[in-house]
PDB file of N, CA and C in Angstrom:
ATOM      1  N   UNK A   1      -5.919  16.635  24.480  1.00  0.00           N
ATOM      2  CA  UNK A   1      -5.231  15.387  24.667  1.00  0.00           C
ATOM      3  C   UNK A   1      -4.187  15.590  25.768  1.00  0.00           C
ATOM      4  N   UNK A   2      -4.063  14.351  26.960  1.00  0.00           N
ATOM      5  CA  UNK A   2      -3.056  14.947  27.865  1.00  0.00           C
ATOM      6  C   UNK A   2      -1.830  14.190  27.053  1.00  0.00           C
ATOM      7  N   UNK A   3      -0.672  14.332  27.909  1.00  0.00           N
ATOM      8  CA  UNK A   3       0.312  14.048  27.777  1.00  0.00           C
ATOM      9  C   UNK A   3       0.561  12.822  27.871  1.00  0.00           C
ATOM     10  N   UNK A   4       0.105  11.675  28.488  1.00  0.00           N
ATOM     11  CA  UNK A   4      -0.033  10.694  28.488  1.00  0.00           C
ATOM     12  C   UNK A   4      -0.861   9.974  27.339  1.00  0.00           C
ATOM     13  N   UNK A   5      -1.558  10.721  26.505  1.00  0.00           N
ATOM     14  CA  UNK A   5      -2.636   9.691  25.276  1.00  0.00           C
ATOM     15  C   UNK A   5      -1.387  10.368  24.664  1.00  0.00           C
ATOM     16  N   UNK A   6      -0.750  11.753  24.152  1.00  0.00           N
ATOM     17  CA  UNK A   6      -0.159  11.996  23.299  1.00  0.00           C
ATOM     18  C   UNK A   6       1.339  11.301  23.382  1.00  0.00           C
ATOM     19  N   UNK A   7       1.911  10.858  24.816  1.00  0.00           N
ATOM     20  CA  UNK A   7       3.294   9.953  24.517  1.00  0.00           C
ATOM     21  C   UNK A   7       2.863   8.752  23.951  1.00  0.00           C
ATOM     22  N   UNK A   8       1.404   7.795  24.192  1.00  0.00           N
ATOM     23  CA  UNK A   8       1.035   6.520  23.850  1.00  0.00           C
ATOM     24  C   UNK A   8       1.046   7.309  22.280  1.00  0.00           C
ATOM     25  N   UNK A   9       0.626   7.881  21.886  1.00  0.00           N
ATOM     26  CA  UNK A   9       0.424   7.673  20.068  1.00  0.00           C
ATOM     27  C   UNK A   9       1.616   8.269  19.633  1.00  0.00           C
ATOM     28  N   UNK A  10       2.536   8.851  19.995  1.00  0.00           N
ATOM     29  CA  UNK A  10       3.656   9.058  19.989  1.00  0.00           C
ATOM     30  C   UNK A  10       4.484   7.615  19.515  1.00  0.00           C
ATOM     31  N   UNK A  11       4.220   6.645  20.239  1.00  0.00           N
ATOM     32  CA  UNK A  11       4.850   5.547  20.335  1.00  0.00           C
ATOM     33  C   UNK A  11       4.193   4.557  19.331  1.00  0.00           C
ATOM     34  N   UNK A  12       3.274   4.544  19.229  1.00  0.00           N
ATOM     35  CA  UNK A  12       2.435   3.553  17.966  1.00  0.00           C
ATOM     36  C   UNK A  12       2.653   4.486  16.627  1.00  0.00           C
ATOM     37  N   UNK A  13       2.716   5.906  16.182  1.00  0.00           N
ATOM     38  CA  UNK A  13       3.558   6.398  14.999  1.00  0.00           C
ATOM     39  C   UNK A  13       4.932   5.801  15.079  1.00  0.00           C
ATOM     40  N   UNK A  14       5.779   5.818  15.816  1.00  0.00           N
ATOM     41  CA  UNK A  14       6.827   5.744  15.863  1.00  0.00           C
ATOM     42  C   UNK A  14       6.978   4.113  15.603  1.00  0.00           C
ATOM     43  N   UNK A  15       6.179   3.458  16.378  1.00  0.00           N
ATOM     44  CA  UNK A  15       6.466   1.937  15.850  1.00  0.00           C
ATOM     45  C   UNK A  15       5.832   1.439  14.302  1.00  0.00           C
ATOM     46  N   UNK A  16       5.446   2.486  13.536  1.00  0.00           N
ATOM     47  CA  UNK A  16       4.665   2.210  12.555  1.00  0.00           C
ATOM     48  C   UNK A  16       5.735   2.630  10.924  1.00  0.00           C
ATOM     49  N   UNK A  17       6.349   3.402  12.283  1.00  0.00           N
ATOM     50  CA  UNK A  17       7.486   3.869  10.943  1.00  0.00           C
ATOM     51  C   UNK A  17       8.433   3.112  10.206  1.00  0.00           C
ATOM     52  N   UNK A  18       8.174   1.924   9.927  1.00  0.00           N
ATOM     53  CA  UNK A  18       9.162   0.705   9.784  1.00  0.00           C
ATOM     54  C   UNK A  18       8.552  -0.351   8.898  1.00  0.00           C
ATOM     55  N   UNK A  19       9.265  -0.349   7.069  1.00  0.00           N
ATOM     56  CA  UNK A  19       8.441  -0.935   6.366  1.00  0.00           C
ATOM     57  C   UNK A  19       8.741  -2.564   6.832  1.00  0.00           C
ATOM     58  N   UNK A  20       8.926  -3.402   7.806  1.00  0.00           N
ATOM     59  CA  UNK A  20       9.492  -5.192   8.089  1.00  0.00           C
ATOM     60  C   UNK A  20       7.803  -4.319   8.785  1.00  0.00           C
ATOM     61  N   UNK A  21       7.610  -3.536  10.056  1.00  0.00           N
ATOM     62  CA  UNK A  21       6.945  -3.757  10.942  1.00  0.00           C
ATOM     63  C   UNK A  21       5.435  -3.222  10.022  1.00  0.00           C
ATOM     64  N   UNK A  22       5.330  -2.687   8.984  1.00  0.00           N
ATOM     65  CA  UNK A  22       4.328  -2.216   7.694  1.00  0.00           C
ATOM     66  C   UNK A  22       3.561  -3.522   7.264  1.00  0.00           C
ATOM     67  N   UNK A  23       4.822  -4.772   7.077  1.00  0.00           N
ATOM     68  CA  UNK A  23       4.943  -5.567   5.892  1.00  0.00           C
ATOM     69  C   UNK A  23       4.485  -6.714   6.908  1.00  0.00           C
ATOM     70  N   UNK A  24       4.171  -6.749   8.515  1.00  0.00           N
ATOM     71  CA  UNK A  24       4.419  -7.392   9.403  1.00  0.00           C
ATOM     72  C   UNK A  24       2.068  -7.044   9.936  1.00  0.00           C
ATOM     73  N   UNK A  25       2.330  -6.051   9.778  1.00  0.00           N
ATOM     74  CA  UNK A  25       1.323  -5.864  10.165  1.00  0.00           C
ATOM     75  C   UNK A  25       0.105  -6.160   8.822  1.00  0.00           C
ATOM     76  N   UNK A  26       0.367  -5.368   7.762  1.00  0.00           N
ATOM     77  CA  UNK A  26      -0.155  -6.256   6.498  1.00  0.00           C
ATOM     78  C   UNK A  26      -0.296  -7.837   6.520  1.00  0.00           C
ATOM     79  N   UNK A  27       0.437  -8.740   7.047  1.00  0.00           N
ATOM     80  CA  UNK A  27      -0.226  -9.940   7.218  1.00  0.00           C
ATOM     81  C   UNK A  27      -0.633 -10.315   8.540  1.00  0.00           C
ATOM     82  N   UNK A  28      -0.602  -9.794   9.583  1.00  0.00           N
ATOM     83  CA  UNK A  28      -1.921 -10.052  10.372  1.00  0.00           C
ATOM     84  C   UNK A  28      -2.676  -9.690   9.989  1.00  0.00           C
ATOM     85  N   UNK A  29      -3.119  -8.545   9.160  1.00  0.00           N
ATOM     86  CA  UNK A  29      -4.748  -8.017   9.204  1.00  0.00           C
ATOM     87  C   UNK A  29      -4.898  -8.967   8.122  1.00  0.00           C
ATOM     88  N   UNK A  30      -4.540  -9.379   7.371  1.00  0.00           N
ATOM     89  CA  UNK A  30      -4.974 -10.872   6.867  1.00  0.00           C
ATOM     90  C   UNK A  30      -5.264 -12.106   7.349  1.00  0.00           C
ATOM     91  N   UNK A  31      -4.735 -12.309   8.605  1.00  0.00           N
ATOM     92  CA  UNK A  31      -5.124 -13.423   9.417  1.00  0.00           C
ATOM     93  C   UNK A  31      -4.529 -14.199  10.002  1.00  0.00           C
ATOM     94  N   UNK A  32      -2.723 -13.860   9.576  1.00  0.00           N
ATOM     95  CA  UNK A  32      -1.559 -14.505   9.493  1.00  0.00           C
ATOM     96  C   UNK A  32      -1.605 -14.637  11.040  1.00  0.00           C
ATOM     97  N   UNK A  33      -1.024 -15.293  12.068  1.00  0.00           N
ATOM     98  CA  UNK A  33      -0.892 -14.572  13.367  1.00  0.00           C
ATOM     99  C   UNK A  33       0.210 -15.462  14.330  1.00  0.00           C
ATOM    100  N   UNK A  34       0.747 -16.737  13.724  1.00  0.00           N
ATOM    101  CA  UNK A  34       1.706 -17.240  13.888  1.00  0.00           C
ATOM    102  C   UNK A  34       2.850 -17.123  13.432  1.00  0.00           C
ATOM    103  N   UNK A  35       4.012 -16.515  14.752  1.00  0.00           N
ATOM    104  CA  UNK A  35       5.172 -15.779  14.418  1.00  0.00           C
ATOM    105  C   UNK A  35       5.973 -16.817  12.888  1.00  0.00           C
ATOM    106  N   UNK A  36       5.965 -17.929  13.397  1.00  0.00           N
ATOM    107  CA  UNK A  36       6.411 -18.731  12.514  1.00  0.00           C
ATOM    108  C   UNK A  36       5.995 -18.994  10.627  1.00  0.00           C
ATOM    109  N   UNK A  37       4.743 -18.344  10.684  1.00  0.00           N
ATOM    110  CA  UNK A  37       4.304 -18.045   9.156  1.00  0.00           C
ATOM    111  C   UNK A  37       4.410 -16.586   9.126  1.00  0.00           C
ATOM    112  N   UNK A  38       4.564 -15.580   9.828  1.00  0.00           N
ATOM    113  CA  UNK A  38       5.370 -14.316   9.631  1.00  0.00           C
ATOM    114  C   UNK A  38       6.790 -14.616   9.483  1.00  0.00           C
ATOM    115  N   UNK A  39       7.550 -15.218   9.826  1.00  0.00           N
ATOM    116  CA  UNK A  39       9.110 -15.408   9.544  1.00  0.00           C
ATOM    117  C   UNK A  39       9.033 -15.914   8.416  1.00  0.00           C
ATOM    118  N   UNK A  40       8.424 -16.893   7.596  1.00  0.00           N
ATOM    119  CA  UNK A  40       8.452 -17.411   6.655  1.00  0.00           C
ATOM    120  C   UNK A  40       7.770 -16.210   5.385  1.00  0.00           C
ATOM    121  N   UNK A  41       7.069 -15.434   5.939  1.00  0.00           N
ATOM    122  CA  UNK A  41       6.615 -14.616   4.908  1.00  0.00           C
ATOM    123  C   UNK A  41       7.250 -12.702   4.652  1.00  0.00           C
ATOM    124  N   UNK A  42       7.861 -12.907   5.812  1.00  0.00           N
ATOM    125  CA  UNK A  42       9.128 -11.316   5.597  1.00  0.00           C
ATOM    126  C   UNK A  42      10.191 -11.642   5.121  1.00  0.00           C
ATOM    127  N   UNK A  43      10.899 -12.153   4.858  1.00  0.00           N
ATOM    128  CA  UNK A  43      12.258 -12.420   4.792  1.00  0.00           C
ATOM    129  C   UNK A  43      13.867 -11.877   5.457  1.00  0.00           C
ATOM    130  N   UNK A  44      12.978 -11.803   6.540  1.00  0.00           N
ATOM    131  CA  UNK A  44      13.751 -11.423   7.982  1.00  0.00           C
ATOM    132  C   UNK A  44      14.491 -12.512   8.643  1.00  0.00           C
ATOM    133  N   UNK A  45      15.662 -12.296   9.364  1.00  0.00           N
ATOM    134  CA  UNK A  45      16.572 -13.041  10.168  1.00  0.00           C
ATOM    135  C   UNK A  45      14.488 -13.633  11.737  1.00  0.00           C
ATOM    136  N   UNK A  46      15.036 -14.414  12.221  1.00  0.00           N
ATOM    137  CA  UNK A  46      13.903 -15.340  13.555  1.00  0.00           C
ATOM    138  C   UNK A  46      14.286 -13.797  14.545  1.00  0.00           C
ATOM    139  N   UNK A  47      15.331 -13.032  15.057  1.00  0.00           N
ATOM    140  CA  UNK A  47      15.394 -12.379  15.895  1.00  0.00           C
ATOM    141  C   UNK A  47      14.706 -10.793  15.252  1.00  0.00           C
ATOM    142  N   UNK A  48      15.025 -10.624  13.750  1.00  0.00           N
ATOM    143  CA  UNK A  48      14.785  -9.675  13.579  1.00  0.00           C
ATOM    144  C   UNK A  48      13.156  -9.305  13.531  1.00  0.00           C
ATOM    145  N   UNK A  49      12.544 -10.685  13.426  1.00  0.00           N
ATOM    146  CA  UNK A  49      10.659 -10.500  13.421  1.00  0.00           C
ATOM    147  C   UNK A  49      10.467 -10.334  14.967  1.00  0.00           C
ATOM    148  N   UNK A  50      11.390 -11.309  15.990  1.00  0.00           N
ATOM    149  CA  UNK A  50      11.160 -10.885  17.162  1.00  0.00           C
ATOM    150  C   UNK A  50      10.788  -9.602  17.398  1.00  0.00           C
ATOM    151  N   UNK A  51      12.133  -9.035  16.900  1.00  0.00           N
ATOM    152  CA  UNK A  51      12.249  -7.926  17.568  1.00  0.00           C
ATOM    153  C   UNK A  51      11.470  -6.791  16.954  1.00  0.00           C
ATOM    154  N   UNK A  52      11.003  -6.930  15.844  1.00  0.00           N
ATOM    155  CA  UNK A  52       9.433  -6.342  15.403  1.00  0.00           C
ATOM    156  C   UNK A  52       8.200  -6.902  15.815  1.00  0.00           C
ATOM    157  N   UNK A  53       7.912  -7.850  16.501  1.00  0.00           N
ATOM    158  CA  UNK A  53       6.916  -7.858  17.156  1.00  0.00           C
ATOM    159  C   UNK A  53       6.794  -7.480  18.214  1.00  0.00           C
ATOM    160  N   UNK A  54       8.125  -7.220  19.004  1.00  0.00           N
ATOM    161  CA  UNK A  54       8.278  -6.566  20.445  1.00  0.00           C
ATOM    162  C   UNK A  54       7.599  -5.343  20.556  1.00  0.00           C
ATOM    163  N   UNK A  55       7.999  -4.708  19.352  1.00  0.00           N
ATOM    164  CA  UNK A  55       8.206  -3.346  19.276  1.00  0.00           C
ATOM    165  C   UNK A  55       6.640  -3.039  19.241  1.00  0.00           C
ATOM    166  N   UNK A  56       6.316  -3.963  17.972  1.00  0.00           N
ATOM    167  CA  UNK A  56       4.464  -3.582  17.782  1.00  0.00           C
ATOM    168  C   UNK A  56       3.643  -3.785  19.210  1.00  0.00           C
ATOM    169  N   UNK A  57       3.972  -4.972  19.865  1.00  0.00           N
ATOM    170  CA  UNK A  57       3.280  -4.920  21.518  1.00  0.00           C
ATOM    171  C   UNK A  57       4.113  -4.410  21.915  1.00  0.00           C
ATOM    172  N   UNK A  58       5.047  -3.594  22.574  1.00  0.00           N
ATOM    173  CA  UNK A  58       5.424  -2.753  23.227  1.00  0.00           C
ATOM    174  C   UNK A  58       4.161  -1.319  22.960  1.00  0.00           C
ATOM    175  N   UNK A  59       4.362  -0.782  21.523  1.00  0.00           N
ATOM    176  CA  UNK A  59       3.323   0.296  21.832  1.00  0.00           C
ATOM    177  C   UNK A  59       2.006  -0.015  21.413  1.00  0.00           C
ATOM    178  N   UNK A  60       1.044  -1.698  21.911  1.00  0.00           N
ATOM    179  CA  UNK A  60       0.145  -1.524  22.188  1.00  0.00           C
ATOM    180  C   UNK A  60      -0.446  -1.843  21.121  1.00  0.00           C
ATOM    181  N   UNK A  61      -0.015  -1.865  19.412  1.00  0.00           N
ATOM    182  CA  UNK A  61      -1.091  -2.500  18.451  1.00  0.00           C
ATOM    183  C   UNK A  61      -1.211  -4.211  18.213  1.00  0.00           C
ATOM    184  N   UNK A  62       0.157  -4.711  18.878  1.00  0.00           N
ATOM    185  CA  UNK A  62      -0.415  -6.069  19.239  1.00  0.00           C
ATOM    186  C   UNK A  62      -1.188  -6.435  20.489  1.00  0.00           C
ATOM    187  N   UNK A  63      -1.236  -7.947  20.895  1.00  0.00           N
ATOM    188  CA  UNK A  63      -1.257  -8.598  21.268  1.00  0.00           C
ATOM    189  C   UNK A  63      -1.084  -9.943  21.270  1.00  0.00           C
ATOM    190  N   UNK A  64      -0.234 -10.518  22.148  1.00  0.00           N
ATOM    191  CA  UNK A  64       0.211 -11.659  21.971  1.00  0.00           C
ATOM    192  C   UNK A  64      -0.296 -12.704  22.899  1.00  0.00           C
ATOM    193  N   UNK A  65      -0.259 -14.139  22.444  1.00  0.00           N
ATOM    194  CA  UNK A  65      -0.711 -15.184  23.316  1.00  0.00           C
ATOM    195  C   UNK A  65       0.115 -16.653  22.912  1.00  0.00           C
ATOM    196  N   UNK A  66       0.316 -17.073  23.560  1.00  0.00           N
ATOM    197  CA  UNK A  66       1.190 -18.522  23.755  1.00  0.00           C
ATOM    198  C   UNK A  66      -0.020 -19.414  23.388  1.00  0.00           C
ATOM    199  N   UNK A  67       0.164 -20.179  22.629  1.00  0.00           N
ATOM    200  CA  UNK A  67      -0.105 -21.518  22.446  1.00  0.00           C
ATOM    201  C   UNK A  67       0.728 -22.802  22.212  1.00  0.00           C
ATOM    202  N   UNK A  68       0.693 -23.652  23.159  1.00  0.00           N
ATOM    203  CA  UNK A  68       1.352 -24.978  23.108  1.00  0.00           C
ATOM    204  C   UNK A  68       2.893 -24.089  23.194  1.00  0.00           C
ATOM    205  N   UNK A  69       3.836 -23.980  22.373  1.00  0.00           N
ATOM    206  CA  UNK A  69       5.108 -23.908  22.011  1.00  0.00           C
ATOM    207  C   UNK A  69       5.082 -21.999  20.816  1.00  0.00           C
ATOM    208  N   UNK A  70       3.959 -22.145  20.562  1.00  0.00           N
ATOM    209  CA  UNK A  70       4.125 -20.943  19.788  1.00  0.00           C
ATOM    210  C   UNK A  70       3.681 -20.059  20.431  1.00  0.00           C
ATOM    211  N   UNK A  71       4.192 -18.878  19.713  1.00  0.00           N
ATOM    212  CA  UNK A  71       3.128 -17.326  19.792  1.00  0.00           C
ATOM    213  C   UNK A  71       2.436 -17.004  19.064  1.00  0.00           C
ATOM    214  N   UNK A  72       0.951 -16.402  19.112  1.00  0.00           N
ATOM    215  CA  UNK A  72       0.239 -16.041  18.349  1.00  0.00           C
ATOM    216  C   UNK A  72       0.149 -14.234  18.507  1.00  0.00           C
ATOM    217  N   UNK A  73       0.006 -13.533  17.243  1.00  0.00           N
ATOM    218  CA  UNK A  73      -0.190 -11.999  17.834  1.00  0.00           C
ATOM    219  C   UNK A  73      -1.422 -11.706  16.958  1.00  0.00           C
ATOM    220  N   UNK A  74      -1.950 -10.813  17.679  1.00  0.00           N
ATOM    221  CA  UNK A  74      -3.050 -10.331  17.267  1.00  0.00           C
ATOM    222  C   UNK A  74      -3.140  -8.782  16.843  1.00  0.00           C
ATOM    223  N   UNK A  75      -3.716  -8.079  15.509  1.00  0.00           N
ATOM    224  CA  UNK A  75      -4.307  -6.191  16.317  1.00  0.00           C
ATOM    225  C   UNK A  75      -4.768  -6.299  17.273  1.00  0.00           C
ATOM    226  N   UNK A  76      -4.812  -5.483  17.724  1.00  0.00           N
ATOM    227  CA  UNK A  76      -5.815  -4.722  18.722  1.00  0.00           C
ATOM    228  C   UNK A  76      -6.939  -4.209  17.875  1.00  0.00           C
ATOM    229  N   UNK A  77      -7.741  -4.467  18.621  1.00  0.00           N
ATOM    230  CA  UNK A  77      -9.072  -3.940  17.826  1.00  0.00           C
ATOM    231  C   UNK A  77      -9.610  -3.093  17.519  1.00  0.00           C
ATOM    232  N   UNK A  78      -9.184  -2.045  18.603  1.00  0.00           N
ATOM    233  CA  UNK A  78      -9.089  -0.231  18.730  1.00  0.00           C
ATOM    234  C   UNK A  78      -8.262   0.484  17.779  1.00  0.00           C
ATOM    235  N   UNK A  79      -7.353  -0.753  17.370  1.00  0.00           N
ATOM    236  CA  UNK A  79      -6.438   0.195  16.283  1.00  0.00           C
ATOM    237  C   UNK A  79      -6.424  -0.440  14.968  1.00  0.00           C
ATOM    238  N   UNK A  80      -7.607  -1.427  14.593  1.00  0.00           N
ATOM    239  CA  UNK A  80      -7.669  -2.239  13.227  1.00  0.00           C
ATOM    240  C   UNK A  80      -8.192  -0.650  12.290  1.00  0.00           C
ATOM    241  N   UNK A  81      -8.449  -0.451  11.957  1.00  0.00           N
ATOM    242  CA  UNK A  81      -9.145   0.861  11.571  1.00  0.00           C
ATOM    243  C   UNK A  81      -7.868   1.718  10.747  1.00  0.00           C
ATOM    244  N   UNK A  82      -7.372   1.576  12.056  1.00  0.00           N
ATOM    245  CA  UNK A  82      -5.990   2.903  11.812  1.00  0.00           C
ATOM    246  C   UNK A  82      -4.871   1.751  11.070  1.00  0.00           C
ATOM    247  N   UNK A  83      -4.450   0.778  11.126  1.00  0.00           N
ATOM    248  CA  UNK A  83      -3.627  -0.193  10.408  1.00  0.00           C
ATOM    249  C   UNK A  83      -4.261  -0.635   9.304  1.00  0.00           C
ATOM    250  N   UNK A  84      -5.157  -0.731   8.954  1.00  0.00           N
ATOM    251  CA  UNK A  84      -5.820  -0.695   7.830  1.00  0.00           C
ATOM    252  C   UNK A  84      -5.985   0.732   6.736  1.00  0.00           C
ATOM    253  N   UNK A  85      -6.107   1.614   7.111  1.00  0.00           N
ATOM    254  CA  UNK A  85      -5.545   2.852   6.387  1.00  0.00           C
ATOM    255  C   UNK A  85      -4.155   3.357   5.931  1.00  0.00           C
ATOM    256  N   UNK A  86      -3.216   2.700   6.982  1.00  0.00           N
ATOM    257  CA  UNK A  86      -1.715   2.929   6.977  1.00  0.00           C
ATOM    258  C   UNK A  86      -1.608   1.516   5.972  1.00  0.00           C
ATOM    259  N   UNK A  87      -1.801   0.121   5.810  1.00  0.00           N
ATOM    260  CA  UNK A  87      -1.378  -0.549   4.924  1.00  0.00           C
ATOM    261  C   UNK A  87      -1.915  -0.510   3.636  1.00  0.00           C
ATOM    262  N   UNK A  88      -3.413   0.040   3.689  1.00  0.00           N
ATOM    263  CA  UNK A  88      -3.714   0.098   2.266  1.00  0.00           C
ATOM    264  C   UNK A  88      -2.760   0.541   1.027  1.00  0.00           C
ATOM    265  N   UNK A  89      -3.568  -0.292  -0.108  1.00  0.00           N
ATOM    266  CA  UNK A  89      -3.000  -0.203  -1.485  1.00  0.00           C
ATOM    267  C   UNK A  89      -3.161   1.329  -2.126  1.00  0.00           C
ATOM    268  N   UNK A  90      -4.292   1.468  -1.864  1.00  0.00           N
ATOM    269  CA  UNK A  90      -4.751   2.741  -2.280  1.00  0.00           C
ATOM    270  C   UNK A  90      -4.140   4.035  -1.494  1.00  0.00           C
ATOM    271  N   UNK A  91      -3.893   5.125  -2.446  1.00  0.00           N
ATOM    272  CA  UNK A  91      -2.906   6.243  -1.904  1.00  0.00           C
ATOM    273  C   UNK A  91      -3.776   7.372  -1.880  1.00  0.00           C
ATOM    274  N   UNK A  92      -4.462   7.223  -2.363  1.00  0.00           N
ATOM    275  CA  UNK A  92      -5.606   8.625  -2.950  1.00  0.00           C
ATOM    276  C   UNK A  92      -6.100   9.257  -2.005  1.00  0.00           C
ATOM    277  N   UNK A  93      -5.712   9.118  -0.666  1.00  0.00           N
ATOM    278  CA  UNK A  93      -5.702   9.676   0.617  1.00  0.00           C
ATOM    279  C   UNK A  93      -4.702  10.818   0.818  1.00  0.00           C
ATOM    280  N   UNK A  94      -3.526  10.202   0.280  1.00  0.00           N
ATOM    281  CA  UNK A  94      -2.519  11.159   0.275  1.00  0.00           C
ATOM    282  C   UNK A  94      -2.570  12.322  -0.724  1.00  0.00           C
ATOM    283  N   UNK A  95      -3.219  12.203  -1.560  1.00  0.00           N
ATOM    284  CA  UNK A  95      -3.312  13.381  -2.509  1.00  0.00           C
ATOM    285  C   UNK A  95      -4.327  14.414  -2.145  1.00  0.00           C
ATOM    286  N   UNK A  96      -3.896  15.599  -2.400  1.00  0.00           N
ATOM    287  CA  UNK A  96      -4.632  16.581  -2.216  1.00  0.00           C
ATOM    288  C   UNK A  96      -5.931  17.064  -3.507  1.00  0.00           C
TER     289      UNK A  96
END
């Protein structure tokens, strides 16, 4: 791995480490994808989801798109896989 794939996943652990941005990503992979029914469903301050969604497209597991007046965010599709293992219910991964 060069140094460049290892600072990018560097940065998507690091943005993952954060149960708002956990609890944020758990309802997109449900389908959620309007910031405005994510604010209503974290119980976060309007700046503080901002600023967890920044963070998630900053390193790359969102994507975002404007419609009319809103934002919509999306996974990335390359990394549904890996956010889906990190939100699961099931722990039995973690056990040895």
């Amino acid at each position: 791995m060069d140094e460049t794939t290892r600072s990018h996943w560097a940065e998507v652990f690091a943005a993952l480490a954060s149960e708002p941005r956990l609890q944020i990503l758990e309802l997109l992979a449900q389908g959620t994808s309007q910031c405005q029914e994510i604010l209503s469903q974290v119980g976060l301050s309007q700046p503080a989801v901002s600023y967890h969604l920044a963070k998630l497209e900053h390193a790359g597991i969102l994507h975002k798109e404007r419609t009319g007046s809103r934002n919509c965010y999306w996974l990335r599709e390359e990394l549904r896989e890996i956010i889906r293992i990190v939100t699961k219910e099931d722990r039995s991964w973690t056990t040895r």
